[in-house]
Protein backbone atom coordinates (compact mmCIF):
# COMPACT_ATOMS: atom_id res chain seq x y z
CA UNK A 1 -6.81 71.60 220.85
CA UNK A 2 -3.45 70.18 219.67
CA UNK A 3 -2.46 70.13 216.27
CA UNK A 4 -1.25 66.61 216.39
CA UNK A 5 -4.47 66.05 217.77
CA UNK A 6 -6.33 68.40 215.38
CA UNK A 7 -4.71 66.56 212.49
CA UNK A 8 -5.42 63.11 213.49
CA UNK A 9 -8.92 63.38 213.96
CA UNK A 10 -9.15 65.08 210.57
CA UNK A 11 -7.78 62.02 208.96
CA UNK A 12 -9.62 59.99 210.69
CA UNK A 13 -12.95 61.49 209.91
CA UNK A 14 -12.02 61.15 206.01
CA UNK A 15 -10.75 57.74 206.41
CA UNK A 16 -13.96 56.98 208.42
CA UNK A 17 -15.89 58.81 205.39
CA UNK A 18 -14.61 56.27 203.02
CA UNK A 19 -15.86 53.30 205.49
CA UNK A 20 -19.24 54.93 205.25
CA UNK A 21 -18.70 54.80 201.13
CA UNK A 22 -17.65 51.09 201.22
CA UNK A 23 -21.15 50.43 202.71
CA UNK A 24 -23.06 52.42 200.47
CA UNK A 25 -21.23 50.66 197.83
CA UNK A 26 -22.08 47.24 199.69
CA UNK A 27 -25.53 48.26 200.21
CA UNK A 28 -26.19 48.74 196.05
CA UNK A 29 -25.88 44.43 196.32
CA UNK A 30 -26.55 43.71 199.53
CA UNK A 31 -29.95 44.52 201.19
CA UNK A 32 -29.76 43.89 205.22
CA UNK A 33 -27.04 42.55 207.25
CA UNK A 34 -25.62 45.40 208.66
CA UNK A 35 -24.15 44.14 211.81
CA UNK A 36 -22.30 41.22 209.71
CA UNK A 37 -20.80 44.02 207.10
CA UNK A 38 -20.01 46.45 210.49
CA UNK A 39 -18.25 43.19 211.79
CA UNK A 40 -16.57 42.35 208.28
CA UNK A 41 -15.38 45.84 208.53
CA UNK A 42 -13.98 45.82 212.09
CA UNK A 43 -11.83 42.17 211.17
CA UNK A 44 -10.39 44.44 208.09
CA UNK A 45 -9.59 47.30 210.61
CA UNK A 46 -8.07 44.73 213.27
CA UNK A 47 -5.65 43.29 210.86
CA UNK A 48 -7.71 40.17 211.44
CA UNK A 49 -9.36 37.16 209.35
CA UNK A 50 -13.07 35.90 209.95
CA UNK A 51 -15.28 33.07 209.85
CA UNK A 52 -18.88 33.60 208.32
CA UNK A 53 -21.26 30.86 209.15
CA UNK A 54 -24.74 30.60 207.62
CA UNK A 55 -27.18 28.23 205.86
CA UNK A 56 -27.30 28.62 202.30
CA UNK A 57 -28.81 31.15 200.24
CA UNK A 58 -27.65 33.94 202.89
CA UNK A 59 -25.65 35.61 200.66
CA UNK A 60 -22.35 35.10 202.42
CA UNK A 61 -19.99 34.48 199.15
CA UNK A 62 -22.16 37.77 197.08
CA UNK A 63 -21.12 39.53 200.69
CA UNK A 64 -17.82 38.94 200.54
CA UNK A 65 -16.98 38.97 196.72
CA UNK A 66 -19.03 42.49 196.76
CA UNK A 67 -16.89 43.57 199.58
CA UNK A 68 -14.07 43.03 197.77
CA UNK A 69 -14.88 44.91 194.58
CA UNK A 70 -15.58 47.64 196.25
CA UNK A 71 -11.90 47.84 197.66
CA UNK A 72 -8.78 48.72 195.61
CA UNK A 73 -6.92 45.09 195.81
CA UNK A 74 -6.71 41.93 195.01
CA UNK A 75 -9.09 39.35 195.27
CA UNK A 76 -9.48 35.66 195.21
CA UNK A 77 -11.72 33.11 195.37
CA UNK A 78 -11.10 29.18 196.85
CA UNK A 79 -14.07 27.01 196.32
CA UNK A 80 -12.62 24.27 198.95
CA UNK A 81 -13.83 20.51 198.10
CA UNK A 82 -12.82 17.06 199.89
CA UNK A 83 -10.33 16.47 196.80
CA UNK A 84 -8.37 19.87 197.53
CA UNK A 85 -4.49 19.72 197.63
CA UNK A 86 -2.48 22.41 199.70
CA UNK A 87 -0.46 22.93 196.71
CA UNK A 88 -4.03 23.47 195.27
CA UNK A 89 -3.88 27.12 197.75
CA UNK A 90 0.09 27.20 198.02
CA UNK A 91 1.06 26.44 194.84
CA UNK A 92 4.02 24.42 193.16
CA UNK A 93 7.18 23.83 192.23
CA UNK A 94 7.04 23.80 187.86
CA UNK A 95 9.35 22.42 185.76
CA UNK A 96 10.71 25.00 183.32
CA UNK A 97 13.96 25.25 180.53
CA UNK A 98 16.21 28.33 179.66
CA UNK A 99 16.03 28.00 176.39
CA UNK A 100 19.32 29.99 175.82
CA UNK A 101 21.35 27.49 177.84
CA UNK A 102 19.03 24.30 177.50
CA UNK A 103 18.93 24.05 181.39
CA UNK A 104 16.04 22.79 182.98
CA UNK A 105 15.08 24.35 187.03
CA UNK A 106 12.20 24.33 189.27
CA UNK A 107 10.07 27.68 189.36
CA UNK A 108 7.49 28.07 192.03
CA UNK A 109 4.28 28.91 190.69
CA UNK A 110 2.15 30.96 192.97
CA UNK A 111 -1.08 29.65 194.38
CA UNK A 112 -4.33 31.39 194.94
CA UNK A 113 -3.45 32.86 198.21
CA UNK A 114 -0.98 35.25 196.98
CA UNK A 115 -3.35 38.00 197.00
CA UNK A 116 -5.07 40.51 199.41
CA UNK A 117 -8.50 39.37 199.68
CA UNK A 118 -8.78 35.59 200.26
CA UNK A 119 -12.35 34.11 199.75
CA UNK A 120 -12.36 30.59 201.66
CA UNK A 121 -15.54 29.42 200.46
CA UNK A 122 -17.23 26.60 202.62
CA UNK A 123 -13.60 25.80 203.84
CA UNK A 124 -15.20 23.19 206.05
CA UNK A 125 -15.47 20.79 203.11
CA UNK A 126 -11.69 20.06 202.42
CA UNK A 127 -9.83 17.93 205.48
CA UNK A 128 -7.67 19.17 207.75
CA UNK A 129 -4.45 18.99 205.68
CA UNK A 130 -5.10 21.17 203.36
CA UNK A 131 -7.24 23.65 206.18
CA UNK A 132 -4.14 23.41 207.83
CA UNK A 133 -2.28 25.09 204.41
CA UNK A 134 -4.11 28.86 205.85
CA UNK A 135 -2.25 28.46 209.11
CA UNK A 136 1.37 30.33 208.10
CA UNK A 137 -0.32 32.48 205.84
CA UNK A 138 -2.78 33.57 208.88
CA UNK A 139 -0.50 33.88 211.74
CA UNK A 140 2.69 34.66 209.91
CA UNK A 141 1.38 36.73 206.41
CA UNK A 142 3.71 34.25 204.58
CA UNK A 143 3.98 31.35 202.84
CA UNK A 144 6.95 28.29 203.02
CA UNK A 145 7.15 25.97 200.18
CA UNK A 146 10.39 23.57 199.64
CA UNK A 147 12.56 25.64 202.14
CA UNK A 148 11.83 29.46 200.69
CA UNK A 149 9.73 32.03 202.27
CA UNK A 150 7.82 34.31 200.40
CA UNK A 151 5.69 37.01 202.12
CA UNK A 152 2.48 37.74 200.87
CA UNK A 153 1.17 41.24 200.39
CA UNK A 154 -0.26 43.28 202.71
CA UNK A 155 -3.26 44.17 204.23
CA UNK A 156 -4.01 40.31 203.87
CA UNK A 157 -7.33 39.01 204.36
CA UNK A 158 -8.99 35.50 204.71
CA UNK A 159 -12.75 35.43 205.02
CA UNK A 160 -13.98 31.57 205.23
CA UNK A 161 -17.37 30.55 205.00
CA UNK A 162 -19.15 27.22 206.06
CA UNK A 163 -22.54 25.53 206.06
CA UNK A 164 -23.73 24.64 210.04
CA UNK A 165 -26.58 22.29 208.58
CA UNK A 166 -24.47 19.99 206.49
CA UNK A 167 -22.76 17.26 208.23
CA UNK A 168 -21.59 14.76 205.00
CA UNK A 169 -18.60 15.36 203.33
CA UNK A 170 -17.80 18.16 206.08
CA UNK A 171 -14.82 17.92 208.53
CA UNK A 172 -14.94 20.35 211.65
CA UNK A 173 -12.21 23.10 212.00
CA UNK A 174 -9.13 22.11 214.43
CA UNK A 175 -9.27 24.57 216.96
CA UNK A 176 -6.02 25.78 216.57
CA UNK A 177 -7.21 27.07 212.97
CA UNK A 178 -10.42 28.44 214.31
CA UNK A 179 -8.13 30.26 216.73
CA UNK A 180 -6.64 31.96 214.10
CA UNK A 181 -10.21 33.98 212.98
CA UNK A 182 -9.89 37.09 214.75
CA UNK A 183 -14.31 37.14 214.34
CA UNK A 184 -16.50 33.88 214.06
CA UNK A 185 -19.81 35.69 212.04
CA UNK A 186 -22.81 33.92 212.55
CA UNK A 187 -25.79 35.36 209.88
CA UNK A 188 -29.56 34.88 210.36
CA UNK A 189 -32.20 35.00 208.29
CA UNK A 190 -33.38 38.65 206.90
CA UNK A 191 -36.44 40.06 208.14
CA UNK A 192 -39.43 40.34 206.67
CA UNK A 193 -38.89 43.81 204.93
CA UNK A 194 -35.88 42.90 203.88
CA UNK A 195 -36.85 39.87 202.48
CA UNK A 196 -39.11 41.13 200.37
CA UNK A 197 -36.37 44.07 198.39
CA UNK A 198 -34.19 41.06 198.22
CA UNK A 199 -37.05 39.33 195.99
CA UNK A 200 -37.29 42.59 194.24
CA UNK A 201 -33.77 43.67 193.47
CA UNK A 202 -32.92 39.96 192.46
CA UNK A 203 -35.56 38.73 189.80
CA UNK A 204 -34.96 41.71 187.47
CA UNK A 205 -32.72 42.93 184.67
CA UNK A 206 -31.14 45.85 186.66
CA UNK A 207 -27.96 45.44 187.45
CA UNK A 208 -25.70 47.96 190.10
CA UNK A 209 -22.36 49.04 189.13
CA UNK A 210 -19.61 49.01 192.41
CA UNK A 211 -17.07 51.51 192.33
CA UNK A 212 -13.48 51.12 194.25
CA UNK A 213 -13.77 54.00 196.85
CA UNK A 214 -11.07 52.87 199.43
CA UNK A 215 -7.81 51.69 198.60
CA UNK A 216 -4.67 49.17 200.34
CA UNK A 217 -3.29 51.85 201.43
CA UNK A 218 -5.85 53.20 203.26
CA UNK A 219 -6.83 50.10 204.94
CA UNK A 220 -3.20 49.67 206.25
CA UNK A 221 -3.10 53.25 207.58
CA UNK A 222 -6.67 52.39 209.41
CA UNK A 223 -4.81 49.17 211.19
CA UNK A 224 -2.14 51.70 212.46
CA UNK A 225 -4.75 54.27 213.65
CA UNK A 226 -6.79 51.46 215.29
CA UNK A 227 -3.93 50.56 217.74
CA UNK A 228 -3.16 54.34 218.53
CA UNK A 229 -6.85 54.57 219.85
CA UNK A 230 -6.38 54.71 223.73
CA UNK A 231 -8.18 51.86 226.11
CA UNK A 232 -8.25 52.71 230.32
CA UNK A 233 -6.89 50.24 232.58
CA UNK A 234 -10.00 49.54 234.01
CA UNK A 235 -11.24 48.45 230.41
CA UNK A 236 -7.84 46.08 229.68
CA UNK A 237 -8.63 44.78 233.64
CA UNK A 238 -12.33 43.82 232.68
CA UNK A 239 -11.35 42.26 229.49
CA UNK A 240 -9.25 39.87 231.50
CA UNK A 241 -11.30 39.38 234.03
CA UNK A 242 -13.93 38.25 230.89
CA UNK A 243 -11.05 35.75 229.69
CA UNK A 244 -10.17 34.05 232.74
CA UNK A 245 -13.52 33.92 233.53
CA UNK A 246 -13.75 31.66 230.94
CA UNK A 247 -11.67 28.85 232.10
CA UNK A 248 -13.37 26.18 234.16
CA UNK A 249 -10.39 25.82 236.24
CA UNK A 250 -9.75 29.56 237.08
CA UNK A 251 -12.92 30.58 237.02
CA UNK A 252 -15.40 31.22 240.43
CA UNK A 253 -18.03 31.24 238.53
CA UNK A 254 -20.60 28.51 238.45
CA UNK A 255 -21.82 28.34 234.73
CA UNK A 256 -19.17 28.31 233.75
CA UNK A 257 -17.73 25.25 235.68
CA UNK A 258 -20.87 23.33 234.55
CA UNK A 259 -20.89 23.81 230.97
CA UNK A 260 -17.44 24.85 229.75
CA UNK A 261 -14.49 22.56 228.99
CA UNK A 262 -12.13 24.89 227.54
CA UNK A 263 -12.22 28.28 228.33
CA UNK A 264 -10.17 31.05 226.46
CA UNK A 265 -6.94 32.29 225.97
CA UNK A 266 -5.10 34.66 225.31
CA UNK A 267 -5.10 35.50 222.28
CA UNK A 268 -9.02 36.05 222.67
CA UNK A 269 -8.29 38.39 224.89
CA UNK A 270 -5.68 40.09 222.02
CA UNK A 271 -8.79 39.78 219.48
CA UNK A 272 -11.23 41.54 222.08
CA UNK A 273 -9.50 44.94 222.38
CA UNK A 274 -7.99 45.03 218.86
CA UNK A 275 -11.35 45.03 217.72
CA UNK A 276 -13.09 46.82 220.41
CA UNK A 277 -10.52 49.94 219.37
CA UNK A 278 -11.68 49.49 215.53
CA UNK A 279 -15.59 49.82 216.27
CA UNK A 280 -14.71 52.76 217.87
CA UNK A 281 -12.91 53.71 215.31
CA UNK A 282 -15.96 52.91 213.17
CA UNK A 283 -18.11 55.17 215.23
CA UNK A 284 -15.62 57.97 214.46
CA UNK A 285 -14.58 57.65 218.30
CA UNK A 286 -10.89 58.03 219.82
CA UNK A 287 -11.59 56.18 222.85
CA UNK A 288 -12.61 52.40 223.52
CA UNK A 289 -15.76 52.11 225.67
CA UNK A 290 -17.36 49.32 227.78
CA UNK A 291 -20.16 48.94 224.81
CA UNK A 292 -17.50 48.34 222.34
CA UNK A 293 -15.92 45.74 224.61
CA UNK A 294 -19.46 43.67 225.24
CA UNK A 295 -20.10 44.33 221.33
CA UNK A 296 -17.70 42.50 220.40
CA UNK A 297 -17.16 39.69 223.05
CA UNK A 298 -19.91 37.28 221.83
CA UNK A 299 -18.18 37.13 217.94
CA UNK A 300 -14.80 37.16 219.65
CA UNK A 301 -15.42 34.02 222.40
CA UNK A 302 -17.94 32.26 220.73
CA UNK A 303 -14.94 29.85 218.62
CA UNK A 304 -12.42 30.32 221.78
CA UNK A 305 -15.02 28.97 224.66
CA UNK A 306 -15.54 25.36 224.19
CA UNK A 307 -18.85 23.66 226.04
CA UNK A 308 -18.80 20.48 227.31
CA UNK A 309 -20.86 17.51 226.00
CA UNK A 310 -23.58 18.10 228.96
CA UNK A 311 -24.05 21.57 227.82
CA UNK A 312 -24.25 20.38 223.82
CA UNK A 313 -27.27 17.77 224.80
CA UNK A 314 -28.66 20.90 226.88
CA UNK A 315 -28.32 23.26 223.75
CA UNK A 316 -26.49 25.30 225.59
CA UNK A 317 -23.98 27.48 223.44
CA UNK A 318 -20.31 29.03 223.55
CA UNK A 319 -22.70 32.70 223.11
CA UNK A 320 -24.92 31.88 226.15
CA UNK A 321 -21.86 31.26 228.08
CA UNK A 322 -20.74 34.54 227.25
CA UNK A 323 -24.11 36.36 227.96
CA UNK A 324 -23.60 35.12 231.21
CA UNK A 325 -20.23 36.18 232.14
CA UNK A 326 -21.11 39.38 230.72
CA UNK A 327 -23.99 40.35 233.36
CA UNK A 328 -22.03 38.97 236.05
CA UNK A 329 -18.47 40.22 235.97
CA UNK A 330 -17.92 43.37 237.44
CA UNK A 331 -18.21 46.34 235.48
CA UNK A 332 -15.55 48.70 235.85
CA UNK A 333 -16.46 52.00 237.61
CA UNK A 334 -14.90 54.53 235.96
């Protein structure tokens, strides 16, 4: 074997090792939800942000702030409400004095989302201007305020939550911002086992202690071992063959034509193999397969594929489309 080789697989197998730890860690709070944490895990490994939708009491915020503590950085929580200002996430310009000269200047005081771990918490609640404050800091990993740039740290993070039940007081996510989650995480309910440790582990005194067991550092050497991981031609092909299947007026196929009105673009199809390349990763593979490519299409799509209003009275759903397109476009053969 070469020693490049040899070496690279070595670090990724103690990289992946401290992955494993992070769960274990997540798993002293958290009882269930594994494909949600595996899919937190894969945005962090993507360079990516995600959207975590859930009815209350599903643990999404404890998920997220227990991520968090687990990881050697920075964390922050937004609690977004219909009276939030962007300089609220931003932050603002402060009057200050030098009291040596008795001059008087503006000093920018840094918001909330100068840090690595962003916790939008039921971001669906605040209107669209301030929503719209993410956008630079999502796309861009900086921030503009009166003419100045400043970059924020990296590996940056933004995991939003929102409630799909409550419609007062809520205003729906442009989607040009939603465009900007690399995952849209949809959590059920626990099953019945599960359900019942939650019960247990939560009406005691006993309380876990989390320990940091994977640092910045390591998550930004992760991101640049995700996009060394090799995908075949045949695997980018499918993937856009997936995306342009999409689109109601590329597409050939039927369903689609019926029930979509946007299809997606692509930057969906970006989001597909970045993250398709970190679940293999995950898996402690060096290779992207087909299952890591249908894994992840239905989180990937289902913000990106917009349904008509037919297919809303119809209950039919962004994910269904998807299902579709997935048994019906060609596989590749090799």
């Amino acid at each position: 074997m070469d020693k490049n080789l040899a070496s690279i697989e070595q670090e990724v197998n103690i990289l992946t090792g401290k992955l494993s730890d992070l769960r274990k860690e997540i798993g002293k709070i958290i009882t269930g939800q594994e494909e949600t944490i595996e899919q937190l895990l894969i945005t962090f490994l993507a360079g990516g942000h995600a959207l975590l939708e859930g009815v209350p009491g599903l643990a999404k915020t404890l998920m997220i702030r227990t991520l968090a503590e687990a990881i050697d950085l920075k964390f922050k929580r937004i609690q977004f409400t219909p009276d939030l200002m962007p300089s609220d996430i931003i932050g603002t310009e402060i009057l200050e004095e030098d009291y040596s000269t008795g001059k008087k200047f503006f000093k920018f005081n840094k918001g909330p989302i100068f840090a690595n771990i962003i916790l939008a918490d039921e971001i669906n609640r605040t209107p669209p201007k301030t929503q719209a404050a993410l956008l630079e800091a999502m796309q861009e990993f900086e921030v503009t305020y009166s003419g100045k740039t400043y970059e924020l740290d990296k590996p940056f993070f933004i995991l939003a939550t929102q409630n799909p039940i409550e419609q007062s007081g809520t205003f729906m996510l442009p989607e040009a911002q939603q465009d900007r989650f690399l995952l849209y995480i949809k959590i059920g309910y626990p099953n019945e086992l599960e359900e019942t440790t939650i019960l247990k582990n939560t009406t005691g005194v006993k309380k876990e202690t989390l320990n940091k067991v994977i640092t910045g550092e390591d998550i930004i050497r992760l991101q640049y071992l995700v996009r060394e991981v090799p995908i075949s031609d045949e695997l980018v092909t499918y993937v856009s063959r997936l995306i342009r299947a999409t689109r109601p007026e590329t597409t050939k196929n039927t369903y689609v034509k019926d029930w979509v009105s946007w299809g997606a673009g692509p930057r969906a199809g970006q989001a597909m193999i970045l993250t398709a390349k970190a679940r293999a990763l995950i898996k402690g593979r060096l290779s992207v397969t087909l299952e890591d490519i249908k894994h992840v299409a239905i989180p990937v799509l289902r913000h990106r594929t917009i349904v008509n209003f037919r297919a809303e009275s119809e209950n039919i759903t962004a994910d269904d489309v998807t299902r579709q397109l997935l048994k019906e476009i060609t596989v590749p053969k090799n």
